[in-house]
N, C-alpha and C. Protein backbone atom coordinates (compact mmCIF):
# COMPACT_ATOMS: atom_id res chain seq x y z
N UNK A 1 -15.53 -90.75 -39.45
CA UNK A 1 -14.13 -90.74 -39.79
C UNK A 1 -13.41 -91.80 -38.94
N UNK A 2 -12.60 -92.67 -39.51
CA UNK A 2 -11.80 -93.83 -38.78
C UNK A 2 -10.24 -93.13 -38.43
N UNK A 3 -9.68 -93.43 -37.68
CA UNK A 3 -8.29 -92.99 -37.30
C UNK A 3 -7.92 -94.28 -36.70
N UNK A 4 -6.31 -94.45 -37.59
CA UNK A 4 -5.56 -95.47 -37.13
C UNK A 4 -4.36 -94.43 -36.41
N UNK A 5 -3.70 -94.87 -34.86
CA UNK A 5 -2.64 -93.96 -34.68
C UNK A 5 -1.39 -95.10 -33.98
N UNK A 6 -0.08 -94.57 -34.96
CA UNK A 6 0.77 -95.76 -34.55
C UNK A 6 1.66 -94.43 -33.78
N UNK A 7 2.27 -94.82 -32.49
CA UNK A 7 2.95 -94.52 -31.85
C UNK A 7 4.47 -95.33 -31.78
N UNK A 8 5.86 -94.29 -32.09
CA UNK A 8 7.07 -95.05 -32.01
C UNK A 8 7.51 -94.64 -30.93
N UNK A 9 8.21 -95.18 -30.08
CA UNK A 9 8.71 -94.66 -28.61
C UNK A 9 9.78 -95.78 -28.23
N UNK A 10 10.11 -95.22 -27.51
CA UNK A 10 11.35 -96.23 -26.74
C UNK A 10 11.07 -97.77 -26.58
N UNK A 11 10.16 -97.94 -26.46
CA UNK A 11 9.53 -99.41 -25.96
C UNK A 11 9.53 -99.81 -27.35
N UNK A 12 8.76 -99.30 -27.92
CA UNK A 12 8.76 -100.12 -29.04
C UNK A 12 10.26 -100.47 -30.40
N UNK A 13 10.97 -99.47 -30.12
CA UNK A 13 12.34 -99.88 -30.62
C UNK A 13 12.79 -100.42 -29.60
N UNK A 14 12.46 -100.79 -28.67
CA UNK A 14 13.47 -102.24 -27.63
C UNK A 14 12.75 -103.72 -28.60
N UNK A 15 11.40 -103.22 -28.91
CA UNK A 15 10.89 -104.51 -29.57
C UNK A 15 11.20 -104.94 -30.70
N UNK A 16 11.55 -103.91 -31.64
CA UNK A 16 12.01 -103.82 -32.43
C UNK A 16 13.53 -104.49 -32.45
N UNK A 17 14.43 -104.21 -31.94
CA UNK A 17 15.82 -104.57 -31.53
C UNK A 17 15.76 -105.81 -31.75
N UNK A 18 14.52 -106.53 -30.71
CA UNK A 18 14.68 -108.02 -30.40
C UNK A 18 14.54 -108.57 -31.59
N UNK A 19 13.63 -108.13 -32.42
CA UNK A 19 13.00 -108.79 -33.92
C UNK A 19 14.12 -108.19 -34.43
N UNK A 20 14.63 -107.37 -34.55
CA UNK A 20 15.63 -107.24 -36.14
C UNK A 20 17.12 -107.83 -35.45
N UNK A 21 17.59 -107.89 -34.46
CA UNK A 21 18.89 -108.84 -34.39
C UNK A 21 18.44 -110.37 -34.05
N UNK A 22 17.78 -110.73 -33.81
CA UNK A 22 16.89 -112.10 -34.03
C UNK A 22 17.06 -112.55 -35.68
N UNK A 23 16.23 -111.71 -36.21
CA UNK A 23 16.37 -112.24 -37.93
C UNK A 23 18.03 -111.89 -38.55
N UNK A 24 18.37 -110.95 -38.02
CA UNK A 24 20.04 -110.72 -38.35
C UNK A 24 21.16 -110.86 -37.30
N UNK A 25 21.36 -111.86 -37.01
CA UNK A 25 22.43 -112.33 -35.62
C UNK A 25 23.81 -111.32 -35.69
N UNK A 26 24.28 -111.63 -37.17
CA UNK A 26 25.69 -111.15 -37.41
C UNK A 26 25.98 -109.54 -37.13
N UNK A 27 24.24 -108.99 -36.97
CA UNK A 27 24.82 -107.29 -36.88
C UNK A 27 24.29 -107.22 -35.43
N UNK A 28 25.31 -105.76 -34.85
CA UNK A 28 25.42 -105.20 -33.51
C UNK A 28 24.69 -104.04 -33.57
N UNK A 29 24.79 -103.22 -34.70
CA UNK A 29 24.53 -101.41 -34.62
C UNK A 29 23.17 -102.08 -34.46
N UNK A 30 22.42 -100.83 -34.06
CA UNK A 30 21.12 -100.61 -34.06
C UNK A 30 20.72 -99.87 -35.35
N UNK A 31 19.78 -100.39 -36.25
CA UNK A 31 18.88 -99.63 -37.22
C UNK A 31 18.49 -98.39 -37.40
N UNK A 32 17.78 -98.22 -35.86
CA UNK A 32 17.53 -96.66 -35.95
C UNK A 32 17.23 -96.42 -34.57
N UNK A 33 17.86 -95.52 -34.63
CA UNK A 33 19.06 -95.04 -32.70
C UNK A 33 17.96 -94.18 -31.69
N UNK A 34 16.78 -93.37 -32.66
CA UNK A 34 15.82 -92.82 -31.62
C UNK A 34 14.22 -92.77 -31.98
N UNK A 35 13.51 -92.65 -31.59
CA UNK A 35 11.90 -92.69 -32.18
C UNK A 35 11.56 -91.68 -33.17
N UNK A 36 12.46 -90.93 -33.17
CA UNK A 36 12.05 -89.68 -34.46
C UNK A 36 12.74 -89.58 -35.48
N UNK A 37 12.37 -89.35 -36.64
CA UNK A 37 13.29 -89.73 -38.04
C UNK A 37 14.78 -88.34 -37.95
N UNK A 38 15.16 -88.85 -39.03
CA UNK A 38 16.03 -88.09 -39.06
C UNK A 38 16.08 -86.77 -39.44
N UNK A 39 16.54 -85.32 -39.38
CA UNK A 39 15.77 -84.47 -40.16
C UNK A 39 16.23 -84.26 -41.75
N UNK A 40 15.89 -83.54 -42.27
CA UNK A 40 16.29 -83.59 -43.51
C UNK A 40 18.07 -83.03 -43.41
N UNK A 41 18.32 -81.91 -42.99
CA UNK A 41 19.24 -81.53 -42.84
C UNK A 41 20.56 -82.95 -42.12
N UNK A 42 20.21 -83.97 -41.32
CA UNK A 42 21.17 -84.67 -41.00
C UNK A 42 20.58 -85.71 -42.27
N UNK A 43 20.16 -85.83 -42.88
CA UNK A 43 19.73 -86.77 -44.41
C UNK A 43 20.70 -86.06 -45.26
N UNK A 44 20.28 -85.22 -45.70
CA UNK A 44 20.51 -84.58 -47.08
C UNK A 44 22.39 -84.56 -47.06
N UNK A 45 23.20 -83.99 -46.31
CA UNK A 45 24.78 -84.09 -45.65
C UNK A 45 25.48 -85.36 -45.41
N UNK A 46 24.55 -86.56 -45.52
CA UNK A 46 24.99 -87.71 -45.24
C UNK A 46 26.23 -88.61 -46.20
N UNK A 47 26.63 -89.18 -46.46
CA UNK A 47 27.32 -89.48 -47.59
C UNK A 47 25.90 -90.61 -48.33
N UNK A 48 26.14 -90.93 -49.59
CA UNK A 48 25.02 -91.88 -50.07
C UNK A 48 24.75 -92.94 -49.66
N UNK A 49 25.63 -93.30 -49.17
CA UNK A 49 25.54 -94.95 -48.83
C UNK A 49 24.71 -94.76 -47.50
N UNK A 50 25.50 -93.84 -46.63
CA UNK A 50 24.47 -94.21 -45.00
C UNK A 50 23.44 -93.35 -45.69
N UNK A 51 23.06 -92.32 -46.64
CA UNK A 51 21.69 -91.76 -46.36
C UNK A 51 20.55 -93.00 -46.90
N UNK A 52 21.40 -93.46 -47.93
CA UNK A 52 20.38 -94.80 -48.34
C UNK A 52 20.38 -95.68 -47.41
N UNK A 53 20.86 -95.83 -46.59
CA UNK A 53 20.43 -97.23 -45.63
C UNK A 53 19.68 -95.83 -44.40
N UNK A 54 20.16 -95.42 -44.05
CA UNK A 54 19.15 -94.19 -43.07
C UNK A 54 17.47 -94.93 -43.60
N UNK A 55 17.44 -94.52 -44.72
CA UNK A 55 15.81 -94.31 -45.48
C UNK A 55 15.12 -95.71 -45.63
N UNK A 56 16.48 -96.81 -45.91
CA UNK A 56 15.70 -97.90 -46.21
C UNK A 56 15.78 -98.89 -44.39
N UNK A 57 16.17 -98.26 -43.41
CA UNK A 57 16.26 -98.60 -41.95
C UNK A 57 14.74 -98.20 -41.70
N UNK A 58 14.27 -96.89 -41.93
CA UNK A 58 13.25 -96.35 -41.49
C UNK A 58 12.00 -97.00 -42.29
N UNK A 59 12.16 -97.54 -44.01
CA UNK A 59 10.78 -97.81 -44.28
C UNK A 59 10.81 -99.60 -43.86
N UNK A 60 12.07 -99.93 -43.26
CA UNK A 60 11.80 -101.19 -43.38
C UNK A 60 11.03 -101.13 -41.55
N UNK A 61 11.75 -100.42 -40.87
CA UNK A 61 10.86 -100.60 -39.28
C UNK A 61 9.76 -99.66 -39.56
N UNK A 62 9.08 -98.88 -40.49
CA UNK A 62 7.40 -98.70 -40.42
C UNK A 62 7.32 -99.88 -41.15
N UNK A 63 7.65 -100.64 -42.36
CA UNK A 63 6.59 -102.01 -42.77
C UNK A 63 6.58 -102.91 -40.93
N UNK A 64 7.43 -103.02 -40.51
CA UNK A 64 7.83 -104.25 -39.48
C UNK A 64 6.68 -103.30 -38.45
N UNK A 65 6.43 -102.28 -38.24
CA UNK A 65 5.44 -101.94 -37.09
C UNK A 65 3.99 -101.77 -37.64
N UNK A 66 3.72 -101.38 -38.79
CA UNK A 66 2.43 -101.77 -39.93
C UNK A 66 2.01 -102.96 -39.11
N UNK A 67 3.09 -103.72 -39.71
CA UNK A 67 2.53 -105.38 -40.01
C UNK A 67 2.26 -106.13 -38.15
N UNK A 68 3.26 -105.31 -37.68
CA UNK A 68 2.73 -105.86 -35.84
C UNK A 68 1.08 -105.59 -35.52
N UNK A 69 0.78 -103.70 -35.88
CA UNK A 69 -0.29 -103.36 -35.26
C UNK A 69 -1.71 -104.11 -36.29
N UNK A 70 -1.41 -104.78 -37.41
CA UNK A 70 -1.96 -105.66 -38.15
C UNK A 70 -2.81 -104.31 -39.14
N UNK A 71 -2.03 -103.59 -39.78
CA UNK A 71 -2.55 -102.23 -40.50
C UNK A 71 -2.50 -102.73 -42.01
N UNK A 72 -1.21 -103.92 -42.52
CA UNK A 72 -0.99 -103.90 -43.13
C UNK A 72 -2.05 -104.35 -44.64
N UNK A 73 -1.56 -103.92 -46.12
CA UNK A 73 -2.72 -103.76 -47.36
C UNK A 73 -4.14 -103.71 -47.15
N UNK A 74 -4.31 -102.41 -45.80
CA UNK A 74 -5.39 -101.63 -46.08
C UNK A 74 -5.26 -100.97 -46.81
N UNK A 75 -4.87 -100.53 -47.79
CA UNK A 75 -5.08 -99.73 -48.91
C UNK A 75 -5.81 -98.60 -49.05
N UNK A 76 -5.88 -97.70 -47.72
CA UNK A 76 -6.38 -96.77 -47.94
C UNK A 76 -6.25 -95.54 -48.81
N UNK A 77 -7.17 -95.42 -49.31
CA UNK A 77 -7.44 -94.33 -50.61
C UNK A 77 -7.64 -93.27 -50.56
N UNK A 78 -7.64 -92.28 -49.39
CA UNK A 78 -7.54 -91.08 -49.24
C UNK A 78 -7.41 -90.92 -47.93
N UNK A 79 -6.81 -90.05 -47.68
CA UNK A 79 -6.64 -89.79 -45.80
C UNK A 79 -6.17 -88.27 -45.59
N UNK A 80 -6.20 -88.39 -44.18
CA UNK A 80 -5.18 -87.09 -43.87
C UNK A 80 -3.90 -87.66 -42.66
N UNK A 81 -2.95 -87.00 -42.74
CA UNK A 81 -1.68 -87.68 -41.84
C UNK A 81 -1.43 -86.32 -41.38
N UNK A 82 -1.20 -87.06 -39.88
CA UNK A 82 -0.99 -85.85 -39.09
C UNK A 82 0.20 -86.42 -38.10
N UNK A 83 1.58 -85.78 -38.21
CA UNK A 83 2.71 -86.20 -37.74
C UNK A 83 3.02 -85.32 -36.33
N UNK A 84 3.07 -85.71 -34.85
CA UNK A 84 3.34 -85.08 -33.46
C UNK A 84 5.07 -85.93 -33.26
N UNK A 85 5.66 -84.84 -33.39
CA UNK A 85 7.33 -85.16 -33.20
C UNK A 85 7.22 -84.63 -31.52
N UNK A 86 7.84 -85.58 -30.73
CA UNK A 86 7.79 -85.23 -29.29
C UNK A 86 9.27 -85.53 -28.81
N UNK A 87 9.85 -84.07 -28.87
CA UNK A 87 11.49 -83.82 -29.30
C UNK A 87 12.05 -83.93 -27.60
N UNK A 88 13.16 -84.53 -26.82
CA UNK A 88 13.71 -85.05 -25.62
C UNK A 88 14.48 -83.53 -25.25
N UNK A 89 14.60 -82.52 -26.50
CA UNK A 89 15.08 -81.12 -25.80
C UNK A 89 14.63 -80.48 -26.26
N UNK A 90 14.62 -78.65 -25.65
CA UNK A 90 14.11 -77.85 -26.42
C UNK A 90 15.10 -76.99 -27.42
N UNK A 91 15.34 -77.90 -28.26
CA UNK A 91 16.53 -76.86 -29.15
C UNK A 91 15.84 -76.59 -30.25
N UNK A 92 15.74 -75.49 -30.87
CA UNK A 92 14.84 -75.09 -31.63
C UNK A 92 15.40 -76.31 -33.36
N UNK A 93 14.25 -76.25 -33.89
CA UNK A 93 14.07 -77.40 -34.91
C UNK A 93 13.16 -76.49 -35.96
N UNK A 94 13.36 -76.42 -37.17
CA UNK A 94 12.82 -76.13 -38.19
C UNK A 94 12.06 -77.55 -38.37
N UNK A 95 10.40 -77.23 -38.69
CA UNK A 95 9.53 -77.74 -38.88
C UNK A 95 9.44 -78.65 -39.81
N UNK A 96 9.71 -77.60 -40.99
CA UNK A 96 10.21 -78.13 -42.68
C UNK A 96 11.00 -79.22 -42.72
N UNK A 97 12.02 -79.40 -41.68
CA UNK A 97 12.98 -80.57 -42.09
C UNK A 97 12.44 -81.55 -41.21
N UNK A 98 11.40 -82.06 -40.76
CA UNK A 98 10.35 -83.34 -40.19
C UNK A 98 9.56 -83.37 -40.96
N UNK A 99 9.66 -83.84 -42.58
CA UNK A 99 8.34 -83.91 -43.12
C UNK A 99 8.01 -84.74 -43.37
N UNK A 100 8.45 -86.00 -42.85
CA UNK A 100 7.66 -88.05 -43.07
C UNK A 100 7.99 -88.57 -43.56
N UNK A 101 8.99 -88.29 -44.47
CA UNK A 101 9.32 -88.84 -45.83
C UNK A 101 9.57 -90.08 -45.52
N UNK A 102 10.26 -90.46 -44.53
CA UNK A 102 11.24 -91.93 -44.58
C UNK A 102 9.46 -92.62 -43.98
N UNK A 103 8.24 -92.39 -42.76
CA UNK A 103 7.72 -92.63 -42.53
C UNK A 103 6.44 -93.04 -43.89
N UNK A 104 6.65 -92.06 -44.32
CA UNK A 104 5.15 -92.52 -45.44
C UNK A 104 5.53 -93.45 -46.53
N UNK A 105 7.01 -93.86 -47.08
CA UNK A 105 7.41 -94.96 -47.86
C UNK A 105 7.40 -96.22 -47.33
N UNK A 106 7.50 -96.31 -45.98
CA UNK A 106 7.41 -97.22 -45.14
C UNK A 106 5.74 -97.14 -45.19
N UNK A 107 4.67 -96.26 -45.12
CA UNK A 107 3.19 -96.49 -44.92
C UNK A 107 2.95 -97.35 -46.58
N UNK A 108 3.45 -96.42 -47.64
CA UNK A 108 2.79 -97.27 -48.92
C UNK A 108 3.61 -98.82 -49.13
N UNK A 109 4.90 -98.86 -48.73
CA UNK A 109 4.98 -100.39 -49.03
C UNK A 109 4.59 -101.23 -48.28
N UNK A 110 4.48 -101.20 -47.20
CA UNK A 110 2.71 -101.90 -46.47
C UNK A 110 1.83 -102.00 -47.20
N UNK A 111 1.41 -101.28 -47.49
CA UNK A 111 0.29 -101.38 -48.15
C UNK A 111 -1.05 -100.72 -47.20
N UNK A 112 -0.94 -100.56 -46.68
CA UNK A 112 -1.33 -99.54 -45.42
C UNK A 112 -2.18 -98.15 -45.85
N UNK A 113 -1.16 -97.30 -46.78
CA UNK A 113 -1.80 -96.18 -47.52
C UNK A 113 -1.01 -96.79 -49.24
N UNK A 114 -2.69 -96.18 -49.94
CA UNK A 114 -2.08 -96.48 -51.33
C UNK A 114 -1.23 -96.37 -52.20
N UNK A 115 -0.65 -94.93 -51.57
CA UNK A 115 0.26 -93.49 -52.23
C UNK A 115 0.31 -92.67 -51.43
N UNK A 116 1.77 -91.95 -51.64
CA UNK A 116 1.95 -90.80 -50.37
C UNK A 116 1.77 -89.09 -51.52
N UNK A 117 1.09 -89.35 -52.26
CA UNK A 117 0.60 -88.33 -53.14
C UNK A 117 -0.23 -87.18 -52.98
N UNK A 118 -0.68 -85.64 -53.17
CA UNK A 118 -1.39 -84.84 -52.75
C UNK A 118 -2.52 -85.19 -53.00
N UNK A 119 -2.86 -86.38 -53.92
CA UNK A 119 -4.37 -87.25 -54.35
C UNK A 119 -4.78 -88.02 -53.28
N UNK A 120 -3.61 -88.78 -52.46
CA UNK A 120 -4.10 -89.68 -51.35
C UNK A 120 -3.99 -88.84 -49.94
N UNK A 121 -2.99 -88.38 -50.20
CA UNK A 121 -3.24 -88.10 -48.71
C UNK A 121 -2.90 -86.11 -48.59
N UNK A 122 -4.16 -85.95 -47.76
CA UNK A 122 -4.41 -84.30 -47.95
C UNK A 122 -5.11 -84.17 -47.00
N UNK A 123 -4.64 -83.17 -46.04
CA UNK A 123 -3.54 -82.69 -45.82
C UNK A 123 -2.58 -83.45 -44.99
N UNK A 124 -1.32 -82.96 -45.11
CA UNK A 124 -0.25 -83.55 -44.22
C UNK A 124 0.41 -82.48 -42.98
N UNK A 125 -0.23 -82.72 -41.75
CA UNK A 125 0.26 -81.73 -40.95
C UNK A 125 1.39 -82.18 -40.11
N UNK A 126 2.06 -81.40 -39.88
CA UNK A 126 3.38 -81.14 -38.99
C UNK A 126 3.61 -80.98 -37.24
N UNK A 127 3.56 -81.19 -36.33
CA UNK A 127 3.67 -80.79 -34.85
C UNK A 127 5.19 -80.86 -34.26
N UNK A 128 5.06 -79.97 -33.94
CA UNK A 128 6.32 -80.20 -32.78
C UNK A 128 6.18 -80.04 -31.37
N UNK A 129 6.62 -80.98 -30.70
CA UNK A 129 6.21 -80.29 -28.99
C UNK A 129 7.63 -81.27 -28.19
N UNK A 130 7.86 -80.99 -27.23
CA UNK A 130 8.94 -81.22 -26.31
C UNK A 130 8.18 -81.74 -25.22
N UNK A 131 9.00 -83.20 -24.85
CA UNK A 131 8.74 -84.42 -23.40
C UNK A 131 10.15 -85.25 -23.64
N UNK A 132 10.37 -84.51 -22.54
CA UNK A 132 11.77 -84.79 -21.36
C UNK A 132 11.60 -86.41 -21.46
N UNK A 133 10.76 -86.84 -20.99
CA UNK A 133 10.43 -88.59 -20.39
C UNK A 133 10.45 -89.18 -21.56
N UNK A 134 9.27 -88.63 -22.68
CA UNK A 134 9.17 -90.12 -23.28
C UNK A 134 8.87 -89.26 -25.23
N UNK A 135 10.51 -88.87 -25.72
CA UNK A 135 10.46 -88.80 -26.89
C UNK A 135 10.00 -89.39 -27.34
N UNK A 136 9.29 -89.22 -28.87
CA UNK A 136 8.23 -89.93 -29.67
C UNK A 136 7.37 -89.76 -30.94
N UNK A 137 7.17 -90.47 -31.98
CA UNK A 137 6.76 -89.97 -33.16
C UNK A 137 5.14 -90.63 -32.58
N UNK A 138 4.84 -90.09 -33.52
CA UNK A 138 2.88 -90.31 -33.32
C UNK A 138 2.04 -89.54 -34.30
N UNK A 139 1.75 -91.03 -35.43
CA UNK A 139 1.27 -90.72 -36.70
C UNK A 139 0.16 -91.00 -36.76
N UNK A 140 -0.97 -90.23 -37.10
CA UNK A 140 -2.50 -90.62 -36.95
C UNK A 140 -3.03 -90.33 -38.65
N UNK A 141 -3.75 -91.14 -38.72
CA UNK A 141 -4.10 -91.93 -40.46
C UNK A 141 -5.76 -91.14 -39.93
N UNK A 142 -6.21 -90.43 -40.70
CA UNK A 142 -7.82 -90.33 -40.38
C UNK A 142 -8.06 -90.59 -42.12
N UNK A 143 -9.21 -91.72 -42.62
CA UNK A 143 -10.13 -91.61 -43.83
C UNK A 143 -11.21 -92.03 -43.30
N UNK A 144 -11.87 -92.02 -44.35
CA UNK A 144 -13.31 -92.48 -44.44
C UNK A 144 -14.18 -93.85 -44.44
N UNK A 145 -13.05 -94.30 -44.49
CA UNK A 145 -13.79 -95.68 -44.68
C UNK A 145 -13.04 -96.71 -45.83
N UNK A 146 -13.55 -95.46 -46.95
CA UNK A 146 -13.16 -96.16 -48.24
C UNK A 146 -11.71 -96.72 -48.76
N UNK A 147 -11.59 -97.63 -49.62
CA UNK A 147 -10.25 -98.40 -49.65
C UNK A 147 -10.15 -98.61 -51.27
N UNK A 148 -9.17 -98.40 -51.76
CA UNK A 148 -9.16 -98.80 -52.84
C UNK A 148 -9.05 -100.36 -53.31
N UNK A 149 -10.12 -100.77 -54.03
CA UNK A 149 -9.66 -102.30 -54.28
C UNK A 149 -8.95 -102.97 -54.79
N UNK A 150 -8.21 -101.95 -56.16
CA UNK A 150 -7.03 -102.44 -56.56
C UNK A 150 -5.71 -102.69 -55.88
């Protein structure tokens, strides 16, 4: 079994920062403000406009971290994804509303995984755990090998 595991953390949205106001001078805000997505509940309440840029912030920095760790149109064809949310407090968090979404649209337009479908990728597990120091998403890809060639 192969496992690819991309880790988002503080460091790497400082790197991030540099590359996306580099290619966009004219903007100040930051893209996306902490290493863990948003939950559904601060998604779903949003007005349309920021929830659509929320979603398309998040798949555009997984293509931009794909394409750093050099993951990108592997095309993997079946996997399992296993998501460790490493939350900066302990305030209790419903599980259900961390479920990848903004992360795995960002994995298939890479090209990275083929489809975020119950055909490609099975199972999809959930973690939650709490670190004070160093909040953090940490997504681990396990398949087999095989890749689809189309």
């Amino acid at each position: 079994m192969k496992q690819i595991l991309i880790i988002i953390d503080n460091k790497i949205l400082e790197e991030y920062y540099t590359y996306y106001f580099k290619k966009y001078p004219r903007r100040h805000k930051k893209p996306i403000d902490k290493p863990i997505p948003p939950s559904l509940n601060q998604w779903s309440v949003a007005v349309r406009n920021h929830a659509n840029n929320l979603k398309q912030n998040w798949k555009d920095f997984i293509i931009w971290i794909v394409n750093k760790c050099n993951y990108q149109n592997m095309n993997i064809d079946k996997c399992t994804i296993t998501y460790k949310y490493y939350f900066p407090s302990k305030l209790r968090r419903d599980c259900d509303n961390y479920n990848g979404k903004f992360i795995c649209d960002g994995l298939v337009e890479s090209g990275l995984i083929v489809d975020d479908s119950f055909f490609h990728v099975n199972p999809l597990t959930i973690f939650g755990f709490y670190d004070k120091n160093n909040p953090r998403t940490e997504i681990l890809i396990e398949y087999n090998g095989e890749k689809n060639k189309g």
